[in-house]
Protein backbone atom coordinates (compact mmCIF):
# COMPACT_ATOMS: atom_id res chain seq x y z
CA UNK A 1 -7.35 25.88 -9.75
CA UNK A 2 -6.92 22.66 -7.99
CA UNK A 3 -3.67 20.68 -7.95
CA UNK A 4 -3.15 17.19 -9.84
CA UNK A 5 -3.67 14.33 -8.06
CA UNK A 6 -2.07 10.86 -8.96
CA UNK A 7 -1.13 7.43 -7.91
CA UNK A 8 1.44 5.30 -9.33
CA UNK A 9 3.00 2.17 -9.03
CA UNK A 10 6.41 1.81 -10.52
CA UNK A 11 6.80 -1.96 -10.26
CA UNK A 12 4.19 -4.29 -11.58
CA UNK A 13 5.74 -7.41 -10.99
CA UNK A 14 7.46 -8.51 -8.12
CA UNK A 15 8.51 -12.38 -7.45
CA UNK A 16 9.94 -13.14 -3.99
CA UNK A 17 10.87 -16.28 -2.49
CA UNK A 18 8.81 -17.60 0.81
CA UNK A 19 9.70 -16.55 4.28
CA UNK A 20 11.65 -13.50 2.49
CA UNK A 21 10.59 -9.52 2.76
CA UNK A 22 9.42 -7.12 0.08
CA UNK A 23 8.61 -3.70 -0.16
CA UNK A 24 6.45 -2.70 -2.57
CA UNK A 25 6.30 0.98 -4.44
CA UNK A 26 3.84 3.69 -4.83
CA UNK A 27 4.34 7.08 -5.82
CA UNK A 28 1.68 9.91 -5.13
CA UNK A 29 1.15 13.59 -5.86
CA UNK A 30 -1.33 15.46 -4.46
CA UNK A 31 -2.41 19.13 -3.78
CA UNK A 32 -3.71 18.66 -0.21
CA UNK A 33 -1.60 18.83 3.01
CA UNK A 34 -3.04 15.88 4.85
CA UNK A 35 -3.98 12.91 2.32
CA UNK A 36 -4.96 9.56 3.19
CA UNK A 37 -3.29 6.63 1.47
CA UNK A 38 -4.38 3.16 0.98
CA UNK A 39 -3.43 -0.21 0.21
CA UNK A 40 -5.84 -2.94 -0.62
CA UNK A 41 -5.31 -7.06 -1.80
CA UNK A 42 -6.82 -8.47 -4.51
CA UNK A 43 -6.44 -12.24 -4.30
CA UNK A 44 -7.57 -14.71 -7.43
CA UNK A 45 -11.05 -14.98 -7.46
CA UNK A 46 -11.62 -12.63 -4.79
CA UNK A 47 -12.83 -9.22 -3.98
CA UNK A 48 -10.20 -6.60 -3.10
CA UNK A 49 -9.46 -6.53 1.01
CA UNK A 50 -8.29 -3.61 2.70
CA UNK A 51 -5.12 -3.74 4.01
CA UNK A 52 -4.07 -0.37 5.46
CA UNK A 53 -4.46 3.31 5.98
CA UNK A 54 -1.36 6.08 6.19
CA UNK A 55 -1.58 9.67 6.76
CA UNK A 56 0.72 12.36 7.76
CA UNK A 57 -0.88 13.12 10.51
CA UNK A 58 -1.68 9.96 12.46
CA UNK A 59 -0.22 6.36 12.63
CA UNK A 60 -3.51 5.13 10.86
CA UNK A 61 -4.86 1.49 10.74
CA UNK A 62 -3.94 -1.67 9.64
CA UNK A 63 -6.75 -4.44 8.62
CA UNK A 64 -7.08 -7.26 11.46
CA UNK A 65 -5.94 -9.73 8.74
CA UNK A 66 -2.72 -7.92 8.01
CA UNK A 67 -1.39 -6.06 11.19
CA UNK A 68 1.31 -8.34 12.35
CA UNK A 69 2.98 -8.92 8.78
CA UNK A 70 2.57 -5.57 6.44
CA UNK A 71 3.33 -2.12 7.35
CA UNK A 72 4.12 1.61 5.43
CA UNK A 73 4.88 4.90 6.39
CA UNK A 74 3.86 7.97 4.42
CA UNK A 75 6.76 9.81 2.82
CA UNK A 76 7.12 13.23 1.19
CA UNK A 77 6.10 11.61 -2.22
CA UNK A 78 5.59 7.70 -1.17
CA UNK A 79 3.76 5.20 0.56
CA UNK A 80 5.69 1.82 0.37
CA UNK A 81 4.39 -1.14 1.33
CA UNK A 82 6.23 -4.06 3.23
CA UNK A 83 5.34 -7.30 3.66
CA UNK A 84 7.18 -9.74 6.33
CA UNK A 85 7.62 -13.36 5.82
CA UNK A 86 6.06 -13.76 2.38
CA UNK A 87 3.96 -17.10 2.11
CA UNK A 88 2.34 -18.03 -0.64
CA UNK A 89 -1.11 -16.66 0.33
CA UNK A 90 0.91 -13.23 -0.49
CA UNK A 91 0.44 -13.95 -4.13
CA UNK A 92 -1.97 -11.50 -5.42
CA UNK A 93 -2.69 -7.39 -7.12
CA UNK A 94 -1.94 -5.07 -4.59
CA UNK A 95 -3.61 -1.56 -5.54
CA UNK A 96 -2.55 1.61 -3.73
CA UNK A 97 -5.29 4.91 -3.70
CA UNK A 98 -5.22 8.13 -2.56
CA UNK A 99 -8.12 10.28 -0.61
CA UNK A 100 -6.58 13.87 -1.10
């Protein structure tokens, strides 16, 4: 019998002011020992962008668009998302997955 696997995010809305930080939540359980986790934009009118890769066991990969001014670390349970200098471009649905 295979664990449960989930994704969550806590927060749906989050307003910030420009040229501030935010960190945005996701939660995760999973039954494997070396998950991938994911975070993806979804812009208006757009189709959703990649934005990053985290494991456990490597540092990952950030999307060329978003290296210099998002970043996230996996925790035991988490995967938060920060985002540096907010500009209005920022302004979309972020999605977090999981790859057990």
């Amino acid at each position: 019998c295979s664990g449960e696997e989930s994704v969550e995010q806590p927060v749906r809305d989050v307003t910030h002011s420009e040229g501030t930080s935010v960190t945005l939540e996701c939660t995760y359980q999973t039954s494997s020992s070396q998950p991938d986790l994911f975070w993806y934009i979804q812009r208006s009118h757009d189709f959703p962008k990649y934005i990053l890769k985290r494991n456990t066991y490597s540092a990952g990969d950030n999307g060329t668009e978003f290296h210099e001014r998002m970043s996230s670390a996996v925790q035991s349970t988490s995967v938060p998302l920060s985002i540096q200098k907010l500009s209005v471009r920022d302004s979309a649905v972020y999605y977090c997955a999981l790859r057990p």
